[in-house]
N, C-alpha and C. Protein backbone atom coordinates (compact mmCIF):
# COMPACT_ATOMS: atom_id res chain seq x y z
N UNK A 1 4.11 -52.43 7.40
CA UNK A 1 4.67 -51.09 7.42
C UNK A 1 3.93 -50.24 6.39
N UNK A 2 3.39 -49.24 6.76
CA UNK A 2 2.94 -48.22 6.18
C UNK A 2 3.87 -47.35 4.94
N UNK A 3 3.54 -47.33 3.78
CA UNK A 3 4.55 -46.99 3.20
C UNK A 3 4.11 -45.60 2.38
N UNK A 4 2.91 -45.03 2.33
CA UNK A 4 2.58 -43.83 2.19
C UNK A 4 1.13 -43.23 3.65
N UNK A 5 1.17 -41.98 2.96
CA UNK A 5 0.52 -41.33 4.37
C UNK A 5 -0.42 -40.77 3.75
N UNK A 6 -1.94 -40.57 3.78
CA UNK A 6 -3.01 -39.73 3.81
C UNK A 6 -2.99 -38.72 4.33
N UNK A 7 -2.89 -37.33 3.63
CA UNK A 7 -3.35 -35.53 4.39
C UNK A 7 -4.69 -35.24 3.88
N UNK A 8 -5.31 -35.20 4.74
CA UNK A 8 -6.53 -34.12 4.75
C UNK A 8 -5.94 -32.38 4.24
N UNK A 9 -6.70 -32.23 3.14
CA UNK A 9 -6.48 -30.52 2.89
C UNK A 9 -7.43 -29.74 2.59
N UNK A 10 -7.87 -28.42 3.37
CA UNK A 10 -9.01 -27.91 2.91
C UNK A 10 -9.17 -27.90 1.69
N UNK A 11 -10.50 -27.55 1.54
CA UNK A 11 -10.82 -27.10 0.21
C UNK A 11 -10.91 -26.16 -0.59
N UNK A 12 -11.02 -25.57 -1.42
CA UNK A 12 -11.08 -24.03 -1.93
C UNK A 12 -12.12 -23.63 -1.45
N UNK A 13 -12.79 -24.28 -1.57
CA UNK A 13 -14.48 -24.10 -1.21
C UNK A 13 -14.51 -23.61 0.34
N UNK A 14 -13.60 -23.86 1.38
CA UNK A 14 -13.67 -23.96 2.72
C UNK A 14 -12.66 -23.13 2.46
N UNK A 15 -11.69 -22.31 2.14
CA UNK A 15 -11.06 -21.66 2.20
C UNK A 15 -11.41 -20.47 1.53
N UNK A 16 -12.49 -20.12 0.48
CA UNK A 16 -13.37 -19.34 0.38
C UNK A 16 -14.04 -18.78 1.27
N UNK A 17 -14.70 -19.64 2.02
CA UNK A 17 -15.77 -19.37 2.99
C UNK A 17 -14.85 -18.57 4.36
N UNK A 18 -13.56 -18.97 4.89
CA UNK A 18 -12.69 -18.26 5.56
C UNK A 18 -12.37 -17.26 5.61
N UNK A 19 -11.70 -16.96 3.96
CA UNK A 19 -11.58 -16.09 3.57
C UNK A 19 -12.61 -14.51 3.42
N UNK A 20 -13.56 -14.87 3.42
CA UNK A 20 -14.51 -13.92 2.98
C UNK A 20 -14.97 -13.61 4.63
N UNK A 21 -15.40 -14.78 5.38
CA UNK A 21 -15.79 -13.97 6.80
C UNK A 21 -14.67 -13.44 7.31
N UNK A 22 -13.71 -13.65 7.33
CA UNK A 22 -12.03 -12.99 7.80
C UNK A 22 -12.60 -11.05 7.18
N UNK A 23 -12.35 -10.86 5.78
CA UNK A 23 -12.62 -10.01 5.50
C UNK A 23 -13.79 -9.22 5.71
N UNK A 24 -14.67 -9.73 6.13
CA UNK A 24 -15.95 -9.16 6.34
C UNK A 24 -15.62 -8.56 7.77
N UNK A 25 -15.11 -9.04 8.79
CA UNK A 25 -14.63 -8.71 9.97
C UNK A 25 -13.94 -7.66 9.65
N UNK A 26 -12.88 -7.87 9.26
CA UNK A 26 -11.56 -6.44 9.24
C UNK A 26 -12.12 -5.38 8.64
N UNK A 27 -13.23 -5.70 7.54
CA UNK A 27 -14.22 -4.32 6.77
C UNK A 27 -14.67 -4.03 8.03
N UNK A 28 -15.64 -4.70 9.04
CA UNK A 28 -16.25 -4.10 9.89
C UNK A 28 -15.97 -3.37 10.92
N UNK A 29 -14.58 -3.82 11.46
CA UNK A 29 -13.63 -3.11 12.20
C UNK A 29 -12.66 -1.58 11.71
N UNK A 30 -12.64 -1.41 10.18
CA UNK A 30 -12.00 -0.80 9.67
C UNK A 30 -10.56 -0.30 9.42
N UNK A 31 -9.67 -2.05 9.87
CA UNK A 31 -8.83 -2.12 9.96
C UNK A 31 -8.23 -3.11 8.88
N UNK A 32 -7.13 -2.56 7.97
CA UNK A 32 -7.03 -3.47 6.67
C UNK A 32 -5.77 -4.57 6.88
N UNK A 33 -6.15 -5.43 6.92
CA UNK A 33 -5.84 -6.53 7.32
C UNK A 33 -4.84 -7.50 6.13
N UNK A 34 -3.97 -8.54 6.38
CA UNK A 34 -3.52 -9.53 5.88
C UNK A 34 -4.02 -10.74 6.12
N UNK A 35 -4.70 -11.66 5.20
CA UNK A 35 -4.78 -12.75 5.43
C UNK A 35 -4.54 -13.70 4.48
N UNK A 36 -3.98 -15.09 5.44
CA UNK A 36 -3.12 -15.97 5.11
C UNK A 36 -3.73 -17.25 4.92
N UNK A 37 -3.89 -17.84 4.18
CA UNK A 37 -4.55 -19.74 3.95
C UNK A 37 -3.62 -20.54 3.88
N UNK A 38 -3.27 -21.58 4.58
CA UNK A 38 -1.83 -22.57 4.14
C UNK A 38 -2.72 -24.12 4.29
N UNK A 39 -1.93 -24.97 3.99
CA UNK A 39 -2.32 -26.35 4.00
C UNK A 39 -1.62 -26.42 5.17
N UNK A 40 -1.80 -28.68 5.23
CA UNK A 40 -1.06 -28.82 6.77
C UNK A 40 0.28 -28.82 6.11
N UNK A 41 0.93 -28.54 4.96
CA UNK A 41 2.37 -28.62 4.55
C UNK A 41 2.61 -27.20 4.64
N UNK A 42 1.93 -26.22 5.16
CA UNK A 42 2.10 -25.02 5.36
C UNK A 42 2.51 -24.09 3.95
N UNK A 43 1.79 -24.85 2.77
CA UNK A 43 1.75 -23.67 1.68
C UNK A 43 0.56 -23.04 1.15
N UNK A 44 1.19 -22.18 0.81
CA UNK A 44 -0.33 -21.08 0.72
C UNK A 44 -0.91 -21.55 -0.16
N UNK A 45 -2.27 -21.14 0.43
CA UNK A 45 -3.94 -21.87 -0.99
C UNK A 45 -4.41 -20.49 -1.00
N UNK A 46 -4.76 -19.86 0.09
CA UNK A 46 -5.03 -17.76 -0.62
C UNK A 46 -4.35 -17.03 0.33
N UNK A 47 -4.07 -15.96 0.29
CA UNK A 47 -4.04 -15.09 0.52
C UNK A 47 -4.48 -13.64 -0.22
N UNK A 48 -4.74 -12.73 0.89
CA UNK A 48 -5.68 -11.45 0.80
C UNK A 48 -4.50 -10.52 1.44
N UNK A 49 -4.39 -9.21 0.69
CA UNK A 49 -3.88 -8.38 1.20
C UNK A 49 -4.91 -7.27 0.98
N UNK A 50 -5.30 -6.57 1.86
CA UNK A 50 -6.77 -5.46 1.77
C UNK A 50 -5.92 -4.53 1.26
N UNK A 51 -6.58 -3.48 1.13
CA UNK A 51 -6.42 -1.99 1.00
C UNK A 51 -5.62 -1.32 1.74
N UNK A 52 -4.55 -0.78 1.79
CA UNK A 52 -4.01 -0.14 2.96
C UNK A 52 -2.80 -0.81 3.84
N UNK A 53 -3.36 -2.62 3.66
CA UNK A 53 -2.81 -3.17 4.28
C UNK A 53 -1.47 -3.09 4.39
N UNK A 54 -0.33 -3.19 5.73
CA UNK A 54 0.89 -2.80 6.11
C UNK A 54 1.12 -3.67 4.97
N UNK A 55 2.56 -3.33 4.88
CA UNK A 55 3.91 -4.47 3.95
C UNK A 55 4.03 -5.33 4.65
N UNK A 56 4.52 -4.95 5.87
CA UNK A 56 5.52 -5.68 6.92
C UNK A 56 3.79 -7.47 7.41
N UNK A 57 2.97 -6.69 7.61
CA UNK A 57 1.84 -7.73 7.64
C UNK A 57 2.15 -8.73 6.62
N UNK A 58 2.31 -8.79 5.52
CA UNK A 58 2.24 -9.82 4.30
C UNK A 58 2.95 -10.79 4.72
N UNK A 59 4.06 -10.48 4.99
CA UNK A 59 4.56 -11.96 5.65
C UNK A 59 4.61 -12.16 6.97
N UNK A 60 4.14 -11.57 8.20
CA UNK A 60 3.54 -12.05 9.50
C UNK A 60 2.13 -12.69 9.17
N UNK A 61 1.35 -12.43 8.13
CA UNK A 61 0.03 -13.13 8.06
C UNK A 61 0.34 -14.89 7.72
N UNK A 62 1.42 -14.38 6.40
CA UNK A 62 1.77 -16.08 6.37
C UNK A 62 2.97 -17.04 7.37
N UNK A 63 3.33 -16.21 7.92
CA UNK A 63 4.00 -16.74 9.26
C UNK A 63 3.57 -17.43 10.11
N UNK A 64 1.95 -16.67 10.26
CA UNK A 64 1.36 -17.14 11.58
C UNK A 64 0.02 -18.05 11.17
N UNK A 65 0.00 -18.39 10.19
CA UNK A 65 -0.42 -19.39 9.08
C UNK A 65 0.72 -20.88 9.03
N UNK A 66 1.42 -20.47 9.11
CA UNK A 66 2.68 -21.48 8.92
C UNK A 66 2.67 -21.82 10.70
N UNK A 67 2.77 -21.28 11.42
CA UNK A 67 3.12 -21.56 12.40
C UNK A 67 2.27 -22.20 13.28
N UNK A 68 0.97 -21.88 12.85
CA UNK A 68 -0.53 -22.53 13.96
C UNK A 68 -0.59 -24.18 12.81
N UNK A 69 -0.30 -23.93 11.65
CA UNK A 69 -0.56 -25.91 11.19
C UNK A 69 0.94 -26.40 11.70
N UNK A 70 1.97 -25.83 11.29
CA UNK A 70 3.03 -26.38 11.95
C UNK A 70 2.91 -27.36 13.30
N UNK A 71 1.94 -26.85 14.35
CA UNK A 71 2.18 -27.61 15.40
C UNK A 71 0.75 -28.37 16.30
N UNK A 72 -0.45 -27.34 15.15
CA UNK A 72 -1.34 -27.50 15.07
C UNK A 72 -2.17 -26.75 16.43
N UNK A 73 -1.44 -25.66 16.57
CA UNK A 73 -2.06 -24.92 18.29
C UNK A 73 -2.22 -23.23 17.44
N UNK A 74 -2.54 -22.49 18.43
CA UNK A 74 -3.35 -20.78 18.02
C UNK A 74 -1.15 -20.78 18.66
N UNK A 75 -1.38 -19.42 17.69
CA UNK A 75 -0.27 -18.42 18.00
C UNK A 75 0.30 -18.24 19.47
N UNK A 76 -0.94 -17.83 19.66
CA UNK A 76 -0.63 -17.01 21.14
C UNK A 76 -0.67 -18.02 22.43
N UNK A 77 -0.86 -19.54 21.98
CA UNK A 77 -0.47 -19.76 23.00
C UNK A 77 1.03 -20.23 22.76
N UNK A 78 1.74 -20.27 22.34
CA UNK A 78 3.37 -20.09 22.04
C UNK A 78 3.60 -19.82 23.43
N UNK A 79 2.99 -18.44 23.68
CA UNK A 79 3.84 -17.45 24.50
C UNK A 79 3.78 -18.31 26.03
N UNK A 80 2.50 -18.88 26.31
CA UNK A 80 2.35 -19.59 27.68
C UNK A 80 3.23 -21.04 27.86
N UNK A 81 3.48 -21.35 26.65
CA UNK A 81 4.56 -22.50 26.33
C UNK A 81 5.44 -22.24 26.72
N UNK A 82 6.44 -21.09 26.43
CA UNK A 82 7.80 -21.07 26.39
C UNK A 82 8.27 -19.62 27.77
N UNK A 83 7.00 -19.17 27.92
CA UNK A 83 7.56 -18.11 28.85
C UNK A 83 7.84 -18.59 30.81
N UNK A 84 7.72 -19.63 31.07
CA UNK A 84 8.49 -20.13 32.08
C UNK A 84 10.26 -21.05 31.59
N UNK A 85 10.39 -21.10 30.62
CA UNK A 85 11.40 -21.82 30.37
C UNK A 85 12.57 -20.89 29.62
N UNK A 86 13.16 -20.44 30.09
CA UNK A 86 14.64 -19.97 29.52
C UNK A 86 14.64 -20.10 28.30
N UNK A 87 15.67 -21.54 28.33
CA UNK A 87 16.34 -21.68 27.07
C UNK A 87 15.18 -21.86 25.45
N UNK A 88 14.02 -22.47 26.07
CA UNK A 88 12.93 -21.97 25.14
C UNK A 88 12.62 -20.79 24.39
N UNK A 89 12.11 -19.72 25.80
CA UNK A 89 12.23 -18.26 25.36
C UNK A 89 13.44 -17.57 24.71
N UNK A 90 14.34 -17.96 25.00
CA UNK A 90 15.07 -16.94 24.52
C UNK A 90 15.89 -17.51 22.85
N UNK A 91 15.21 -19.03 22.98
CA UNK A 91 16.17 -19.60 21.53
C UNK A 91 14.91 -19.91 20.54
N UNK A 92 14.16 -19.97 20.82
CA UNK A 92 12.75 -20.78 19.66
C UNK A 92 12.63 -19.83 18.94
N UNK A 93 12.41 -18.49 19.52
CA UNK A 93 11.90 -17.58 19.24
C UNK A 93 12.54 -16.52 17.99
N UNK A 94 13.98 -17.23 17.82
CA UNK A 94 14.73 -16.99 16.49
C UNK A 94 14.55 -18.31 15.75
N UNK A 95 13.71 -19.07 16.00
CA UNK A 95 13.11 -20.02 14.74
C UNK A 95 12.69 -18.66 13.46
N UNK A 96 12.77 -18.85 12.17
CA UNK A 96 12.53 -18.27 11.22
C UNK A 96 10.95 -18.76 10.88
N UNK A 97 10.01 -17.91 10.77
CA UNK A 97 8.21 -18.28 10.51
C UNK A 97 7.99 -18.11 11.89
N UNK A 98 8.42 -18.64 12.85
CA UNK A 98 7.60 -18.84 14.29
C UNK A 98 6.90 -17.72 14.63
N UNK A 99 5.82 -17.43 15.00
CA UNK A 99 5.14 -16.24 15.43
C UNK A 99 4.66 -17.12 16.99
N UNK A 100 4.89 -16.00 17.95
CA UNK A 100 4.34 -15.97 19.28
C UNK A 100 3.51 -15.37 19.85
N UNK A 101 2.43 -14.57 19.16
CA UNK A 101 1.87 -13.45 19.68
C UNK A 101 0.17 -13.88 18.47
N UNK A 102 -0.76 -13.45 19.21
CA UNK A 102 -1.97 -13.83 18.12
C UNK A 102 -2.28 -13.59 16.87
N UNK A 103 -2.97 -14.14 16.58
CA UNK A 103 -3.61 -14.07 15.04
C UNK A 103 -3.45 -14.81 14.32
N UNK A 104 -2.61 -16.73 14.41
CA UNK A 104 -2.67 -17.69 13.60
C UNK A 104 -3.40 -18.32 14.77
N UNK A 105 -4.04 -19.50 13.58
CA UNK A 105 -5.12 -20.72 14.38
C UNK A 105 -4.78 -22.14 13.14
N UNK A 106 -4.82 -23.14 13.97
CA UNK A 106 -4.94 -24.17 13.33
C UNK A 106 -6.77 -23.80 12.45
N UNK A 107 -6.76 -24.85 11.52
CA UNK A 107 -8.33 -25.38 10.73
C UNK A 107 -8.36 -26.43 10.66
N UNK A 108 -9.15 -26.86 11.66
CA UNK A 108 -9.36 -28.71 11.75
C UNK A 108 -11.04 -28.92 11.24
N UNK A 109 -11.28 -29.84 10.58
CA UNK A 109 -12.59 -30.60 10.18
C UNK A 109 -12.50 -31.76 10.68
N UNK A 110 -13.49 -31.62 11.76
CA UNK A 110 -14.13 -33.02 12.09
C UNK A 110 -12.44 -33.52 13.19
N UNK A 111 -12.12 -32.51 13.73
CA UNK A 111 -10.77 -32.91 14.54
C UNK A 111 -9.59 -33.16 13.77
N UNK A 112 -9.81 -32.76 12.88
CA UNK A 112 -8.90 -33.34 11.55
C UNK A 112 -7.74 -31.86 11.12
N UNK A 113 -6.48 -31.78 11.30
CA UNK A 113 -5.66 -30.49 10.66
C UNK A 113 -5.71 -30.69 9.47
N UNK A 114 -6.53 -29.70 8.86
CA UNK A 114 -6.99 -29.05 7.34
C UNK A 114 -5.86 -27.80 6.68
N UNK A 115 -5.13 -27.25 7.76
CA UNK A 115 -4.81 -26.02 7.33
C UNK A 115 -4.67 -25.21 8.36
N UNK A 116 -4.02 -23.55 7.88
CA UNK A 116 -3.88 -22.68 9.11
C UNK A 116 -4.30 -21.56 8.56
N UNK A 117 -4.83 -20.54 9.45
CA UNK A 117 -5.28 -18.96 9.20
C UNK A 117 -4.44 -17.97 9.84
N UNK A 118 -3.72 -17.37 9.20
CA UNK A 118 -2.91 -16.05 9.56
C UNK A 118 -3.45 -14.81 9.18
N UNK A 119 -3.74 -14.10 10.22
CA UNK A 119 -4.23 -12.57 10.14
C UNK A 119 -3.04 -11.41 10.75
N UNK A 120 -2.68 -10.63 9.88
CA UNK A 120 -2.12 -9.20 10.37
C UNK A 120 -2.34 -7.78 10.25
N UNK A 121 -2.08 -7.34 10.71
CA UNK A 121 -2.72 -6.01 10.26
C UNK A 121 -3.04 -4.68 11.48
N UNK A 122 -3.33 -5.48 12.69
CA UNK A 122 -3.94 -5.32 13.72
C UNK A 122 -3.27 -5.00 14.83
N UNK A 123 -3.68 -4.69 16.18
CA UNK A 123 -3.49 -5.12 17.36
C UNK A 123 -3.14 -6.92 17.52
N UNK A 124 -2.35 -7.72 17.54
CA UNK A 124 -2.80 -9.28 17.88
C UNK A 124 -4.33 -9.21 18.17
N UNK A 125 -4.86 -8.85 19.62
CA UNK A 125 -6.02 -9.17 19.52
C UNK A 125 -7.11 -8.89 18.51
N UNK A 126 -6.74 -7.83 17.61
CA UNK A 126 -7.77 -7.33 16.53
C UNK A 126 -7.60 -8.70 15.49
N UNK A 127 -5.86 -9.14 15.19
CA UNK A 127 -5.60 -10.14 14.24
C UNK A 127 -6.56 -11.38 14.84
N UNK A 128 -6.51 -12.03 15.71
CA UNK A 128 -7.50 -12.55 16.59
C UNK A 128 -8.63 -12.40 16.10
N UNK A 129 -9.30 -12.12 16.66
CA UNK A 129 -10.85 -11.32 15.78
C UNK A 129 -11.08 -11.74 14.69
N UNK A 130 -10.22 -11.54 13.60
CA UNK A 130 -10.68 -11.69 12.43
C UNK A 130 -10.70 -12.63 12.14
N UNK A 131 -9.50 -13.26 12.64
CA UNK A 131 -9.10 -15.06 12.25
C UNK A 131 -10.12 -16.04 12.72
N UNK A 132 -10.58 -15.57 14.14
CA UNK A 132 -11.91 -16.07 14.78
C UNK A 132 -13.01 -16.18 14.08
N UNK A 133 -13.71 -14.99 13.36
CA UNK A 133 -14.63 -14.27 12.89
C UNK A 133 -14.60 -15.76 11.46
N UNK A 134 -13.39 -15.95 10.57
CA UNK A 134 -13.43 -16.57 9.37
C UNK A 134 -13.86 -18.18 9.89
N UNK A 135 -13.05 -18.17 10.80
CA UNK A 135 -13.58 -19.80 11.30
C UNK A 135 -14.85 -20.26 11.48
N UNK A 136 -15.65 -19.02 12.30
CA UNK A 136 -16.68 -18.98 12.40
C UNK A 136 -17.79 -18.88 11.21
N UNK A 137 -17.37 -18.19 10.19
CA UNK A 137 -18.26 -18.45 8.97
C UNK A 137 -17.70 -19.33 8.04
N UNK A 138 -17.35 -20.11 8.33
CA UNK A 138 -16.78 -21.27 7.99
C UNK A 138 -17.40 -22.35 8.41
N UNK A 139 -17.93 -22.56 9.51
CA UNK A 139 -18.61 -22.92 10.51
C UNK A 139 -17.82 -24.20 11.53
N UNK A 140 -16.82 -23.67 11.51
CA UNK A 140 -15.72 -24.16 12.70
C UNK A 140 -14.96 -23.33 13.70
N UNK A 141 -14.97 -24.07 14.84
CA UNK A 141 -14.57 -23.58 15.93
C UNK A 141 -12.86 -23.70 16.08
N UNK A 142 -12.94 -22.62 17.14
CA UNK A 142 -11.22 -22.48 17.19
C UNK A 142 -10.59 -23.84 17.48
């Protein structure tokens, strides 16, 4: 019997590198953005609040941070999960953190859950974008 458990957790170093292409995106778009870093225990390692950035974003960025390592899937597909099923849709969705709509992503290394990225600020698809954009200079895929 196994009596403790090994977590993989990003690194600062890899959560640097997120961080900064995330922001480099939302500069380029000109939309000021929230962004969120969590482990797979879903607590925050950075967060960024830009210039401008909404209030109400600060905690949808770490929501949807919490919610993509939580289960280890992107935000938005929530919505294709639960929108044929009733009692799903209409009860999950007062889970407290749960976000259904884009802009969190799991961060896996090497297939491995490292962590989650929450972006707000945006359109979803703009939050999208950016969260994409950090992974990518990160040099991991969604």
């Amino acid at each position: 019997m196994a009596k403790t458990l090994t977590m993989q957790v990003m690194s600062n170093e890899l959560a640097d590198a997120l961080m900064q292409g995330a922001v480099a995106k939302a500069q380029e778009m000109a939309v000021p953005m929230c962004i969120a870093l969590c482990d797979p225990s879903g607590t925050l390692i950075q967060f960024r609040r830009m210039d401008h950035a909404a209030l109400l974003s600060v905690q949808i960025a770490q929501d949807k941070a919490f919610t993509a390592v939580s289960f280890g899937m992107a935000t938005h597909e929530w919505h294709d999960f639960i929108k044929d099923d009733a009692p799903l849709l209409h009860g999950i969705v007062h889970t407290p953190r749960l976000v259904v709509f884009g802009g969190g992503y799991p961060v896996k290394v090497d297939g491995q859950l490292v962590g989650g990225i929450g972006v707000s600020g945006g359109h979803y698809s703009h939050d999208m974008e950016v969260a994409r954009a950090g992974l990518a200079a990160a040099g991991l895929s969604v």
